[in-house]
PDB file of N, CA and C in Angstrom:
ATOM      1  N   UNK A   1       0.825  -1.207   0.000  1.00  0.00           N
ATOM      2  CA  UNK A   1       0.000   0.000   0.000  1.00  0.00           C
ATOM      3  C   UNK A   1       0.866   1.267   0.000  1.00  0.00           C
ATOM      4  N   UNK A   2       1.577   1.397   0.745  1.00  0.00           N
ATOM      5  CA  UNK A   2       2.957   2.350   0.981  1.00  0.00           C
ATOM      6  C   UNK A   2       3.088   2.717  -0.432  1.00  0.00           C
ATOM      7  N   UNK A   3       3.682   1.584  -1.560  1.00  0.00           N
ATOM      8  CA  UNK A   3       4.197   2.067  -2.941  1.00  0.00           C
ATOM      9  C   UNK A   3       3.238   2.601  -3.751  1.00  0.00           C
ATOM     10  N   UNK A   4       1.897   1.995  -3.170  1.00  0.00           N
ATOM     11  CA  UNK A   4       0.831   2.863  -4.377  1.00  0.00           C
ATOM     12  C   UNK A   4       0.564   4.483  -3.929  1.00  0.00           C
ATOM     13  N   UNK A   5       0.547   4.279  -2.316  1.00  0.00           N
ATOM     14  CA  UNK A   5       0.789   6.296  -2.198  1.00  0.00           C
ATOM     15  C   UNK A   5       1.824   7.014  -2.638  1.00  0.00           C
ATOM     16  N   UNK A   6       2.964   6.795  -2.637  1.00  0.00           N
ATOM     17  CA  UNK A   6       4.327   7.333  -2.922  1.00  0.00           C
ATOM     18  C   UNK A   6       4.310   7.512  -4.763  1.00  0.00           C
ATOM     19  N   UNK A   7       3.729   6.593  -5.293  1.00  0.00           N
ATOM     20  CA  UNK A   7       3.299   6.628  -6.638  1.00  0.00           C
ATOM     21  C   UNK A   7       2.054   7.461  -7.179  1.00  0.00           C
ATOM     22  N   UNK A   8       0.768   7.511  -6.135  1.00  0.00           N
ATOM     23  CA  UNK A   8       0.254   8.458  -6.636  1.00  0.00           C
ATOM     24  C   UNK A   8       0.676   9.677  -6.473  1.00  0.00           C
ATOM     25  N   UNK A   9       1.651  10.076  -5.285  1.00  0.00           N
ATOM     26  CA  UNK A   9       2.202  11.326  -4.746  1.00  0.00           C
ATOM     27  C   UNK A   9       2.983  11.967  -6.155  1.00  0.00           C
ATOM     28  N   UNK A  10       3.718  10.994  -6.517  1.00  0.00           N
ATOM     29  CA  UNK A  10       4.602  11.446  -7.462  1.00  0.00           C
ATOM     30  C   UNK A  10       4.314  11.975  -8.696  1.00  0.00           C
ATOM     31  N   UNK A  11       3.064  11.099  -9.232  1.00  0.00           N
ATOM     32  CA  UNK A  11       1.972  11.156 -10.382  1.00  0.00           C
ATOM     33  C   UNK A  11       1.838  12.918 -10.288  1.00  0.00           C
ATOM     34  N   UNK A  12       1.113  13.386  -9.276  1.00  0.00           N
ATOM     35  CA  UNK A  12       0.214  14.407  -8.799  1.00  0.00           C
ATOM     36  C   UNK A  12       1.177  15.380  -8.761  1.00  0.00           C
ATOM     37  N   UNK A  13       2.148  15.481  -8.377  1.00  0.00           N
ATOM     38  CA  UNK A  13       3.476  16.098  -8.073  1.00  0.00           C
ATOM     39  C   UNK A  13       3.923  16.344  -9.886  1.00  0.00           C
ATOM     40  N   UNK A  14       3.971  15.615 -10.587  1.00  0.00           N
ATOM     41  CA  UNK A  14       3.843  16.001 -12.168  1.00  0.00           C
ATOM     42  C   UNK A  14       3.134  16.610 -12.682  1.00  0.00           C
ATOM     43  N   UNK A  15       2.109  15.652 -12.573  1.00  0.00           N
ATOM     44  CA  UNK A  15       0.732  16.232 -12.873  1.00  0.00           C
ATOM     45  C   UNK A  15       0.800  17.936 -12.304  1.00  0.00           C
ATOM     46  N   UNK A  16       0.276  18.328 -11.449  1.00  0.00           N
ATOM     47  CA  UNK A  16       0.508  20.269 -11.226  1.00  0.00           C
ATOM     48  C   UNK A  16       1.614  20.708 -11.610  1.00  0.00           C
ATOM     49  N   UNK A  17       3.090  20.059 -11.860  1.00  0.00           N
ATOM     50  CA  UNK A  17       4.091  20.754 -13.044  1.00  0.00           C
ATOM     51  C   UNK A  17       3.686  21.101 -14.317  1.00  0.00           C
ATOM     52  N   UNK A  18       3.303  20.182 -14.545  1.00  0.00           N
ATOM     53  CA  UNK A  18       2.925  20.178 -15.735  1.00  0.00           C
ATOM     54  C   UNK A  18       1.414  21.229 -16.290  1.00  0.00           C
ATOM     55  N   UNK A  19       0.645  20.754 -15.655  1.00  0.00           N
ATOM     56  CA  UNK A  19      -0.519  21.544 -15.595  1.00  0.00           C
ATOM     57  C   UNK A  19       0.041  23.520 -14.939  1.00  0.00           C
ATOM     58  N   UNK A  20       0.675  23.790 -14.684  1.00  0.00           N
ATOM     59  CA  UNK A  20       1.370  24.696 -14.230  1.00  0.00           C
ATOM     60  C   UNK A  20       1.811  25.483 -15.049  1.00  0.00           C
ATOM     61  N   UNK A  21       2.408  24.486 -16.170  1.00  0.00           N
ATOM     62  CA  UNK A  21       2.509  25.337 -17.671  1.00  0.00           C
ATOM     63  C   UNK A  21       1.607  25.290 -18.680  1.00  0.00           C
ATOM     64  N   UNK A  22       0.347  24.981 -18.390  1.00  0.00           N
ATOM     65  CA  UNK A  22      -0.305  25.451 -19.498  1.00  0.00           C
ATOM     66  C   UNK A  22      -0.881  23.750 -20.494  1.00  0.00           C
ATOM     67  N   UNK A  23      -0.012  22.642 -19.494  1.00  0.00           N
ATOM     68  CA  UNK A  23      -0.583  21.467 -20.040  1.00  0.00           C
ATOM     69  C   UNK A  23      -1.821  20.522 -19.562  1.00  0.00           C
ATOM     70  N   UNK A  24      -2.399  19.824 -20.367  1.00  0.00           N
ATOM     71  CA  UNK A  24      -3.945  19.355 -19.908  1.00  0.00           C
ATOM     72  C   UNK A  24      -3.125  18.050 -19.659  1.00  0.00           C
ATOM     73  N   UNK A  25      -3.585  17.177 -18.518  1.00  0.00           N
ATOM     74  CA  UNK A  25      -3.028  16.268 -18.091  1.00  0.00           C
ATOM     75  C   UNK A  25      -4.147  15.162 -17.862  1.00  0.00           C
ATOM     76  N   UNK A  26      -3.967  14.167 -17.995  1.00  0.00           N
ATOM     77  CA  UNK A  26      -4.714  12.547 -18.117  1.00  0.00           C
ATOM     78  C   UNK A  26      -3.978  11.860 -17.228  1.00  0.00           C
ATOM     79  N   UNK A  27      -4.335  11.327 -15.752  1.00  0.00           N
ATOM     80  CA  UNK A  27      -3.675  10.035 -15.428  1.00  0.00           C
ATOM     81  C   UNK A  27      -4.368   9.048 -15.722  1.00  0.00           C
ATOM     82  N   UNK A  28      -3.573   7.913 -16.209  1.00  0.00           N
ATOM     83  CA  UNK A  28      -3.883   6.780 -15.774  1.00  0.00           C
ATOM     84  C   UNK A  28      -3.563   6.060 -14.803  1.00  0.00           C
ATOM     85  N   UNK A  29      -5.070   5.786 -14.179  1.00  0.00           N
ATOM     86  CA  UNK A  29      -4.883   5.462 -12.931  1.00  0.00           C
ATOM     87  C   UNK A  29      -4.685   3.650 -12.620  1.00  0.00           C
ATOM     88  N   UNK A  30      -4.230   3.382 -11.193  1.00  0.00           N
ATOM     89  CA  UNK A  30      -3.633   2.041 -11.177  1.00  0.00           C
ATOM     90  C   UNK A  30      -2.417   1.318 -11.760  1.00  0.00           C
ATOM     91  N   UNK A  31      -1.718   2.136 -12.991  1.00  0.00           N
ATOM     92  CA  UNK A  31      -0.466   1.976 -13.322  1.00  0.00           C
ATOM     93  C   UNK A  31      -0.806   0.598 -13.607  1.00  0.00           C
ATOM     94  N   UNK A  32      -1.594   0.245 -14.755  1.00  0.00           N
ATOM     95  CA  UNK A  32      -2.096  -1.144 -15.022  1.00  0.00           C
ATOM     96  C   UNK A  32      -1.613  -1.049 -16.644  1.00  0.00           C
ATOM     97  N   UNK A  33      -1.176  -0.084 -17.565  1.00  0.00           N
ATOM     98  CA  UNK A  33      -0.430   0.367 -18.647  1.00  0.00           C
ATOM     99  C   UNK A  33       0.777   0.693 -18.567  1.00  0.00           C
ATOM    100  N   UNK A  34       1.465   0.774 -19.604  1.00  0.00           N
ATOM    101  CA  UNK A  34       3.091   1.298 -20.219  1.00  0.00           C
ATOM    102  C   UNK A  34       2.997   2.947 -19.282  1.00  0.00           C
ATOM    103  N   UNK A  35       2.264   3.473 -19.458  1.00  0.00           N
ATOM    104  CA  UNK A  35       2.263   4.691 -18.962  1.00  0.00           C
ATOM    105  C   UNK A  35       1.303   5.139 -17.636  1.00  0.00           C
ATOM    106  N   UNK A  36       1.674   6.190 -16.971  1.00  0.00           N
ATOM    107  CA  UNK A  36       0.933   6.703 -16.152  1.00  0.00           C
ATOM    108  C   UNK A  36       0.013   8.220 -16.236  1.00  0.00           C
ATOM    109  N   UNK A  37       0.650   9.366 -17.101  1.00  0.00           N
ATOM    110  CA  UNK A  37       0.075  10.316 -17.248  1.00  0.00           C
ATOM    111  C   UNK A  37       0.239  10.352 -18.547  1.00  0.00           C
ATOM    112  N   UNK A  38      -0.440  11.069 -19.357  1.00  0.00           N
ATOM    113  CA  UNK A  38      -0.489  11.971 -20.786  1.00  0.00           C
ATOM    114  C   UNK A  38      -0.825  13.153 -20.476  1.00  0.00           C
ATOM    115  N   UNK A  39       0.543  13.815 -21.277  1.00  0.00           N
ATOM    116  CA  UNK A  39      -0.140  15.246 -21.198  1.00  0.00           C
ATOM    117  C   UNK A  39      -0.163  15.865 -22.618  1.00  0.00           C
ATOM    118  N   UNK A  40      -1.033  16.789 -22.835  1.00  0.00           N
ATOM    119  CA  UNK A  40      -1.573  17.933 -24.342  1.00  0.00           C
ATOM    120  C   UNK A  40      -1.259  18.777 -24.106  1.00  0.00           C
ATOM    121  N   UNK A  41      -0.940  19.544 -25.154  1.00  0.00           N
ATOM    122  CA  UNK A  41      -0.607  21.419 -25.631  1.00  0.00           C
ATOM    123  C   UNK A  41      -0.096  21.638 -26.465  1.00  0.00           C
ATOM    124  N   UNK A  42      -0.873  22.322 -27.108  1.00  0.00           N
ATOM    125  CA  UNK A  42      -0.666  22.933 -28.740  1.00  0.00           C
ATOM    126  C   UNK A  42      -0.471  21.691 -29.858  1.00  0.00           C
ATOM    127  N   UNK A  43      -1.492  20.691 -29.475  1.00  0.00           N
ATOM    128  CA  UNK A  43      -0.851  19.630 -30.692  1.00  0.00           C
ATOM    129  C   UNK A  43       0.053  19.009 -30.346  1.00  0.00           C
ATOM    130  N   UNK A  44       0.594  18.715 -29.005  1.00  0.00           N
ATOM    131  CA  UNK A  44       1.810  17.755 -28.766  1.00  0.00           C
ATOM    132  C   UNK A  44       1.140  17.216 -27.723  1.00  0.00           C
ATOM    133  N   UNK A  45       1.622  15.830 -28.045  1.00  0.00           N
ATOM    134  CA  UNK A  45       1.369  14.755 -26.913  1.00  0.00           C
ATOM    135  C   UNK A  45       2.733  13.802 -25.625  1.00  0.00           C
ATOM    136  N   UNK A  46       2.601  14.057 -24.782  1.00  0.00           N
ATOM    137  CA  UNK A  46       4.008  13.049 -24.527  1.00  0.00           C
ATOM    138  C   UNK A  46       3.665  12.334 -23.346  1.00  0.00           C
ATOM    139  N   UNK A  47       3.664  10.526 -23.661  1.00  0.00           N
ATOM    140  CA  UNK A  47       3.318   9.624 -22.499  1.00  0.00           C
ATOM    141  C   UNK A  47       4.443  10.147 -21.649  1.00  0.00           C
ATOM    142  N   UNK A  48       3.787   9.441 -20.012  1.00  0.00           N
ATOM    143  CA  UNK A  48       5.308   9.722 -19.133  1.00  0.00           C
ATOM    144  C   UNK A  48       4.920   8.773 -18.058  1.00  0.00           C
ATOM    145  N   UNK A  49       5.858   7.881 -17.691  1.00  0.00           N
ATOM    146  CA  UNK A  49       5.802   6.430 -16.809  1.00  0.00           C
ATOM    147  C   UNK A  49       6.368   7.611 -15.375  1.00  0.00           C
ATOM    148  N   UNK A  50       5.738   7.309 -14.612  1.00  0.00           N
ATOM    149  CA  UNK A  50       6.435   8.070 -13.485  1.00  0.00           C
ATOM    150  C   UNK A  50       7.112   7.196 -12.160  1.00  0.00           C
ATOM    151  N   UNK A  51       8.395   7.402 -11.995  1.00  0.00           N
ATOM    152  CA  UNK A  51       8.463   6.335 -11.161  1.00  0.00           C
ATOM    153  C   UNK A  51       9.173   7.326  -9.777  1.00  0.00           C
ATOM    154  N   UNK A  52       8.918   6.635  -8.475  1.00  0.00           N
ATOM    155  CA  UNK A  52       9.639   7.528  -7.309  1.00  0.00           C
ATOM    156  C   UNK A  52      10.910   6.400  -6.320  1.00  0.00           C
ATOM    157  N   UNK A  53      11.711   6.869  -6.281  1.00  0.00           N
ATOM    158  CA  UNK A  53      12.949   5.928  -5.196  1.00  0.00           C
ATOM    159  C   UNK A  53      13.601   7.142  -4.427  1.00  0.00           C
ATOM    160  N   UNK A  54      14.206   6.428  -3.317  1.00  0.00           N
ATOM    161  CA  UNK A  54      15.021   7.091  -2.018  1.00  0.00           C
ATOM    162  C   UNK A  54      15.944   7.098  -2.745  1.00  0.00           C
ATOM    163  N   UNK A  55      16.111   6.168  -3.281  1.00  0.00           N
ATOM    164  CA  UNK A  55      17.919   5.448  -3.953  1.00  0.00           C
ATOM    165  C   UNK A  55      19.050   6.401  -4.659  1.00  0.00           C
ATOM    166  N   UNK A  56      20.003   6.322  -4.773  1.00  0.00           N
ATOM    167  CA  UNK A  56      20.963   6.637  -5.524  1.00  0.00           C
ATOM    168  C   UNK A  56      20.425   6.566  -7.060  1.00  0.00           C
ATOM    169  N   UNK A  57      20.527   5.486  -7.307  1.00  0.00           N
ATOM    170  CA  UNK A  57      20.298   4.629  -8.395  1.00  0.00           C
ATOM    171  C   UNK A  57      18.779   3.667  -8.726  1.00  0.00           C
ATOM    172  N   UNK A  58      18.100   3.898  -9.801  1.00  0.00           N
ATOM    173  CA  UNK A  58      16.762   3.355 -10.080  1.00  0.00           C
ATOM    174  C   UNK A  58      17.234   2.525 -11.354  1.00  0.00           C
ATOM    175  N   UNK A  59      16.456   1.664 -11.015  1.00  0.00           N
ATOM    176  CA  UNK A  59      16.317   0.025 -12.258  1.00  0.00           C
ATOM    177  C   UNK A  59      15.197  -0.086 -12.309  1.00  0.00           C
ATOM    178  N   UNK A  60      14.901   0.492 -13.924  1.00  0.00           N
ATOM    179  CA  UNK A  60      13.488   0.692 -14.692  1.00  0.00           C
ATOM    180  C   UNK A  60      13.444  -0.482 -15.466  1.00  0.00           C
ATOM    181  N   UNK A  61      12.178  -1.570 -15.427  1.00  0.00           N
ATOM    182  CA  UNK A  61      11.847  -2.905 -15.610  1.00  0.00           C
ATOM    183  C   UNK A  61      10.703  -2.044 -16.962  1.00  0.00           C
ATOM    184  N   UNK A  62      10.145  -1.066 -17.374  1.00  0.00           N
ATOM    185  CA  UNK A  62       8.767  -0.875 -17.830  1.00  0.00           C
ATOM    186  C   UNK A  62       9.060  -0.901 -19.012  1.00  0.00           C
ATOM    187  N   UNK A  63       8.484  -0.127 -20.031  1.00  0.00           N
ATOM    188  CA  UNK A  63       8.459   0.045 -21.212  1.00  0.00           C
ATOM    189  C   UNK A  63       9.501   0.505 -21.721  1.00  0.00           C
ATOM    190  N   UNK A  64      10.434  -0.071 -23.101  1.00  0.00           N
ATOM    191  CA  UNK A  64      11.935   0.295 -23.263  1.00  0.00           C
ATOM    192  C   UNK A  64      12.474   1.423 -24.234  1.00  0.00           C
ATOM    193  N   UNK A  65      10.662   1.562 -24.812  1.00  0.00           N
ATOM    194  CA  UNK A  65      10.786   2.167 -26.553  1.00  0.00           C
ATOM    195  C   UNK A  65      10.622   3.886 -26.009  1.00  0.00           C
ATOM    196  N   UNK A  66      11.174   4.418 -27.007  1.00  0.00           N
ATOM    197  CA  UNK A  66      11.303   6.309 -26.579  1.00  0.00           C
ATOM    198  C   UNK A  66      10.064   6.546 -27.574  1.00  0.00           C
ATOM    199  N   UNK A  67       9.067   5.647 -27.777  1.00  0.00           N
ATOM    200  CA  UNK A  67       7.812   6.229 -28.483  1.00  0.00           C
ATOM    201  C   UNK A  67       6.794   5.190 -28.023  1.00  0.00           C
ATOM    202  N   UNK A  68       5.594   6.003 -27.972  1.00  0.00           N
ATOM    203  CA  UNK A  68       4.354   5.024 -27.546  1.00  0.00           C
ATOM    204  C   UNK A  68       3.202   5.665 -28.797  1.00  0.00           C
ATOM    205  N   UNK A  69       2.755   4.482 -29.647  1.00  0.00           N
ATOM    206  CA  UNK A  69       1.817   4.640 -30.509  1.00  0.00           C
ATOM    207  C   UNK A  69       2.250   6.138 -31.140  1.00  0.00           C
ATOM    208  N   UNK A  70       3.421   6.159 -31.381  1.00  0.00           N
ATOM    209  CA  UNK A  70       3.420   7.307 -32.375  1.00  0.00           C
ATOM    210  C   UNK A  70       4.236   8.640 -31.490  1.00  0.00           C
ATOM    211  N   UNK A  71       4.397   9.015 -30.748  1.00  0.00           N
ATOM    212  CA  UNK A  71       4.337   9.802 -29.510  1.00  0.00           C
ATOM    213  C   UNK A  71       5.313   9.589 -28.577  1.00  0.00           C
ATOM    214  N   UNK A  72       5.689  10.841 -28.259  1.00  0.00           N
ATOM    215  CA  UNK A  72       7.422  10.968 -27.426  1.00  0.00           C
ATOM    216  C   UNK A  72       6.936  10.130 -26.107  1.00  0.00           C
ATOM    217  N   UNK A  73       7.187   9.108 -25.439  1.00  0.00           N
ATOM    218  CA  UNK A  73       7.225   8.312 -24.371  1.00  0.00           C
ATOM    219  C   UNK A  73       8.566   8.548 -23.763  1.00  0.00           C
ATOM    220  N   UNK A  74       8.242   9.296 -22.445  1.00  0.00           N
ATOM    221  CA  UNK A  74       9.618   9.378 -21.231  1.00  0.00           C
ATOM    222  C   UNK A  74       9.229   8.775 -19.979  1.00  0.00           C
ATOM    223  N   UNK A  75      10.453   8.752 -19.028  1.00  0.00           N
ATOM    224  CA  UNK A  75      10.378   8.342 -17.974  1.00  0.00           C
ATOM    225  C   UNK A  75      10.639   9.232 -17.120  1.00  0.00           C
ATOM    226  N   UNK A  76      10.414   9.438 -15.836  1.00  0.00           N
ATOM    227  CA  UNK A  76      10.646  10.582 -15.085  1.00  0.00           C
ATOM    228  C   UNK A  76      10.574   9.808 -13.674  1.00  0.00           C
ATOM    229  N   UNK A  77      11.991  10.099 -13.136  1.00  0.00           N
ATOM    230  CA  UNK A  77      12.114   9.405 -11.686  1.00  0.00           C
ATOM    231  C   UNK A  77      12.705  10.788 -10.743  1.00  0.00           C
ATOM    232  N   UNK A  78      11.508  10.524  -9.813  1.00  0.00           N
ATOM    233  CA  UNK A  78      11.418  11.563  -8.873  1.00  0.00           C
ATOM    234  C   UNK A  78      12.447  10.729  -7.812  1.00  0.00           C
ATOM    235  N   UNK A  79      13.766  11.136  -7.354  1.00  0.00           N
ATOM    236  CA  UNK A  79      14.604  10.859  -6.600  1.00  0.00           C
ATOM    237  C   UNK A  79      14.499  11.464  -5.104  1.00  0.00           C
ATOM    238  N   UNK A  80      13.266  12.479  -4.967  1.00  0.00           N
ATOM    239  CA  UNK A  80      13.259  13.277  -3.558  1.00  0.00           C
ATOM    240  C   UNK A  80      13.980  14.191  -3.426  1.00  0.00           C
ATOM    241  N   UNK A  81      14.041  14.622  -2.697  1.00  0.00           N
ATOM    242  CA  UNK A  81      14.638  16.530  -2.165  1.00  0.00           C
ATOM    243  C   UNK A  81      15.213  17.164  -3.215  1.00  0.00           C
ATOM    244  N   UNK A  82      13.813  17.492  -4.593  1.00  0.00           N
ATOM    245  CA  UNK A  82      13.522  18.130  -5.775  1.00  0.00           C
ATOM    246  C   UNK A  82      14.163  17.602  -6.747  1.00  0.00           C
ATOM    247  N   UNK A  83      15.125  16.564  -6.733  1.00  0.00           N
ATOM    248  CA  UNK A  83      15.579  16.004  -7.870  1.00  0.00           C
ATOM    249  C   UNK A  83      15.025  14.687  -8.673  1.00  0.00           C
ATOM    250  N   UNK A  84      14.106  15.620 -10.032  1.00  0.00           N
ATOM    251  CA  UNK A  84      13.794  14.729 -10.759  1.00  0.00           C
ATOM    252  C   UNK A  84      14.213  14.924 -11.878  1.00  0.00           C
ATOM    253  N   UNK A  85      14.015  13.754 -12.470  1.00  0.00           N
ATOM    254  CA  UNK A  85      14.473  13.725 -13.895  1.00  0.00           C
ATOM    255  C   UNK A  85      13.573  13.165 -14.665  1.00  0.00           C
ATOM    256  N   UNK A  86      14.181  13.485 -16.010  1.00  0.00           N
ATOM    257  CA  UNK A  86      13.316  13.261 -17.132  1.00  0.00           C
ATOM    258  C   UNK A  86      14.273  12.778 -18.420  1.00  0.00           C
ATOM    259  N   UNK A  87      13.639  11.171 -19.112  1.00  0.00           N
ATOM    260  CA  UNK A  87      14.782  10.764 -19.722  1.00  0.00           C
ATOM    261  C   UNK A  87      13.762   9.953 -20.914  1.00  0.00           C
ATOM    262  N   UNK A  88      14.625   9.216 -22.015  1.00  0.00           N
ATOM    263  CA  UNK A  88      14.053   8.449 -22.586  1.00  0.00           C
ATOM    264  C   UNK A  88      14.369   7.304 -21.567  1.00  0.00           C
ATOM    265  N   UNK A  89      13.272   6.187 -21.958  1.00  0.00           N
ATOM    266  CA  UNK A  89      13.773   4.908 -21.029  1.00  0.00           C
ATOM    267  C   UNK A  89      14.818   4.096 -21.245  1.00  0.00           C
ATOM    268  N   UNK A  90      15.229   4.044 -19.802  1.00  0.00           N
ATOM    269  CA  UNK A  90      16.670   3.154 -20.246  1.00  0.00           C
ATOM    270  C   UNK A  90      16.290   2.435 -18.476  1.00  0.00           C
ATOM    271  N   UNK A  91      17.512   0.904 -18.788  1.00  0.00           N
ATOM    272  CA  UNK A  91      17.137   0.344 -17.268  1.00  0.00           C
ATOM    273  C   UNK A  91      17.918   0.919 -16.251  1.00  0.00           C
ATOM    274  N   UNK A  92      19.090   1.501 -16.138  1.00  0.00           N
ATOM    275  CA  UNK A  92      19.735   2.045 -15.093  1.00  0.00           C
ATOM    276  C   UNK A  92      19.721   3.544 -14.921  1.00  0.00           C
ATOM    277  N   UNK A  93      19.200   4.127 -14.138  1.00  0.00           N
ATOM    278  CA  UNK A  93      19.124   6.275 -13.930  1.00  0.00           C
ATOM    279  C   UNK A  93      19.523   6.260 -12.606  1.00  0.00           C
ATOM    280  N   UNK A  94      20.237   7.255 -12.784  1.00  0.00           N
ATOM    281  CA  UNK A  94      21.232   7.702 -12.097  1.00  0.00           C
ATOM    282  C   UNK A  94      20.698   9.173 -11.746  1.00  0.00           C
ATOM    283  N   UNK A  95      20.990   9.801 -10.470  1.00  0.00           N
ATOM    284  CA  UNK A  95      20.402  11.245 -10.250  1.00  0.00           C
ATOM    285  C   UNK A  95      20.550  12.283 -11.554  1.00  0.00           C
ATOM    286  N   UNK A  96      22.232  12.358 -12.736  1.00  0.00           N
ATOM    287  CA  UNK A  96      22.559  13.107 -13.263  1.00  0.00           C
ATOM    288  C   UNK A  96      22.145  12.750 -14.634  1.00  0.00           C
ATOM    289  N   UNK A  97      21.139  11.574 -14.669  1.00  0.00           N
ATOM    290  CA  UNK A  97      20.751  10.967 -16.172  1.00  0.00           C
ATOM    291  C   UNK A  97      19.496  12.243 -16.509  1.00  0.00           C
ATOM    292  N   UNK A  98      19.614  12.461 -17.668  1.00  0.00           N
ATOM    293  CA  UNK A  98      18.314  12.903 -18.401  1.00  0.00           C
ATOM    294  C   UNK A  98      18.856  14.245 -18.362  1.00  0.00           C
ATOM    295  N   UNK A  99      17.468  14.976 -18.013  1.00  0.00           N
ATOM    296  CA  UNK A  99      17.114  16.570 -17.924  1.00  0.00           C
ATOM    297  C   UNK A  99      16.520  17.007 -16.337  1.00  0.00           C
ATOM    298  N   UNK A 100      16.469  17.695 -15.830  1.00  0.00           N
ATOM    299  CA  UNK A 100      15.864  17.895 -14.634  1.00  0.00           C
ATOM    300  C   UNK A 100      14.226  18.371 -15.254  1.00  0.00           C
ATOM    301  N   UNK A 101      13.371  18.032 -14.079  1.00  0.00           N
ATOM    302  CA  UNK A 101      12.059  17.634 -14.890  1.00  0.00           C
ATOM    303  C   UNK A 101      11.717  19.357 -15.229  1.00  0.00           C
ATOM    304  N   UNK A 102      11.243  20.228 -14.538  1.00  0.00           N
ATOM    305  CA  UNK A 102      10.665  21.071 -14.444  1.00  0.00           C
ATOM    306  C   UNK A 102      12.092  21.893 -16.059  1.00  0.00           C
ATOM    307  N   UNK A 103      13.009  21.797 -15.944  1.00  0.00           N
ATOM    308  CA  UNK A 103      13.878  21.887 -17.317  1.00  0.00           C
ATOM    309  C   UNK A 103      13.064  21.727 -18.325  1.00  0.00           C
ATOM    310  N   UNK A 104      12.725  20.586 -18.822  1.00  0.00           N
ATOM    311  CA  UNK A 104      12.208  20.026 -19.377  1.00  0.00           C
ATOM    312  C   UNK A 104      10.981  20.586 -20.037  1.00  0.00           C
ATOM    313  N   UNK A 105      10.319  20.802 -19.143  1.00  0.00           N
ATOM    314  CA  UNK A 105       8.914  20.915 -19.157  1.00  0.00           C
ATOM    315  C   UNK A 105       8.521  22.586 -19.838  1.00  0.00           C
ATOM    316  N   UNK A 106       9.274  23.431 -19.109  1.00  0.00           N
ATOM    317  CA  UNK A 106       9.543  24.473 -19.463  1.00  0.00           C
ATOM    318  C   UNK A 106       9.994  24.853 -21.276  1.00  0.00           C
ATOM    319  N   UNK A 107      11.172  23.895 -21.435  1.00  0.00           N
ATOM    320  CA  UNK A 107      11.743  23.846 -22.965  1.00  0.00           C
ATOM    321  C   UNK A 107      10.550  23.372 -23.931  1.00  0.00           C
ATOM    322  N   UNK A 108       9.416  22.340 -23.102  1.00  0.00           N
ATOM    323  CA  UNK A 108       8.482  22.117 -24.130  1.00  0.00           C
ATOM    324  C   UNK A 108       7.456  23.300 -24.483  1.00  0.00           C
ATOM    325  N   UNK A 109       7.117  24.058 -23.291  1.00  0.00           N
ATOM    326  CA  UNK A 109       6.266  24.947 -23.537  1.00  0.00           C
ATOM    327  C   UNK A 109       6.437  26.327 -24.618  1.00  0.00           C
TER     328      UNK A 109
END
């Protein structure tokens, strides 16, 4: 039960980044798909698997492809005390892998 709060925390914690700039956001809920949120604006779509760890280091088991049905598919691992990231999927992330999320998010808008 623990991992499904810490997972919706994290979801939601995107989710208002995102929505923050101006993007319409979709979770999918239960994390029973490749993805957890979709977000829209201006004609762009981009899945995003959201995952959260204490750890140093995260080992991503999910979806491997940097596109879902057509569409930029990322991963974004919230590491805690504001460091998240944002990457194509790969199995090993590291705090300094990717983009920092809110980076990111910003460059899309």
């Amino acid at each position: 039960m623990q991992n499904k709060v810490k997972g919706y925390r994290a979801e939601r914690k995107m989710r208002l980044i995102l929505e923050g700039y101006g993007w319409k956001v979709v979770r999918a809920g239960g994390s029973l798909g490749e993805y957890d949120i979709i977000a829209f604006k201006e004609g762009k779509c981009i899945f995003f698997q959201v995952k959260s760890t204490g750890r140093e280091v995260f080992y991503y088991y999910g979806y491997p492809e940097d596109t879902y049905e057509g569409f930029p598919f990322r991963l974004i691992v919230d590491f805690g005390r504001g460091c998240v990231r944002v990457l194509k999927p790969k199995k090993t992330v590291r705090k300094d892998d990717g983009e920092d999320f809110s980076e990111f998010v910003r460059s899309q808008s």
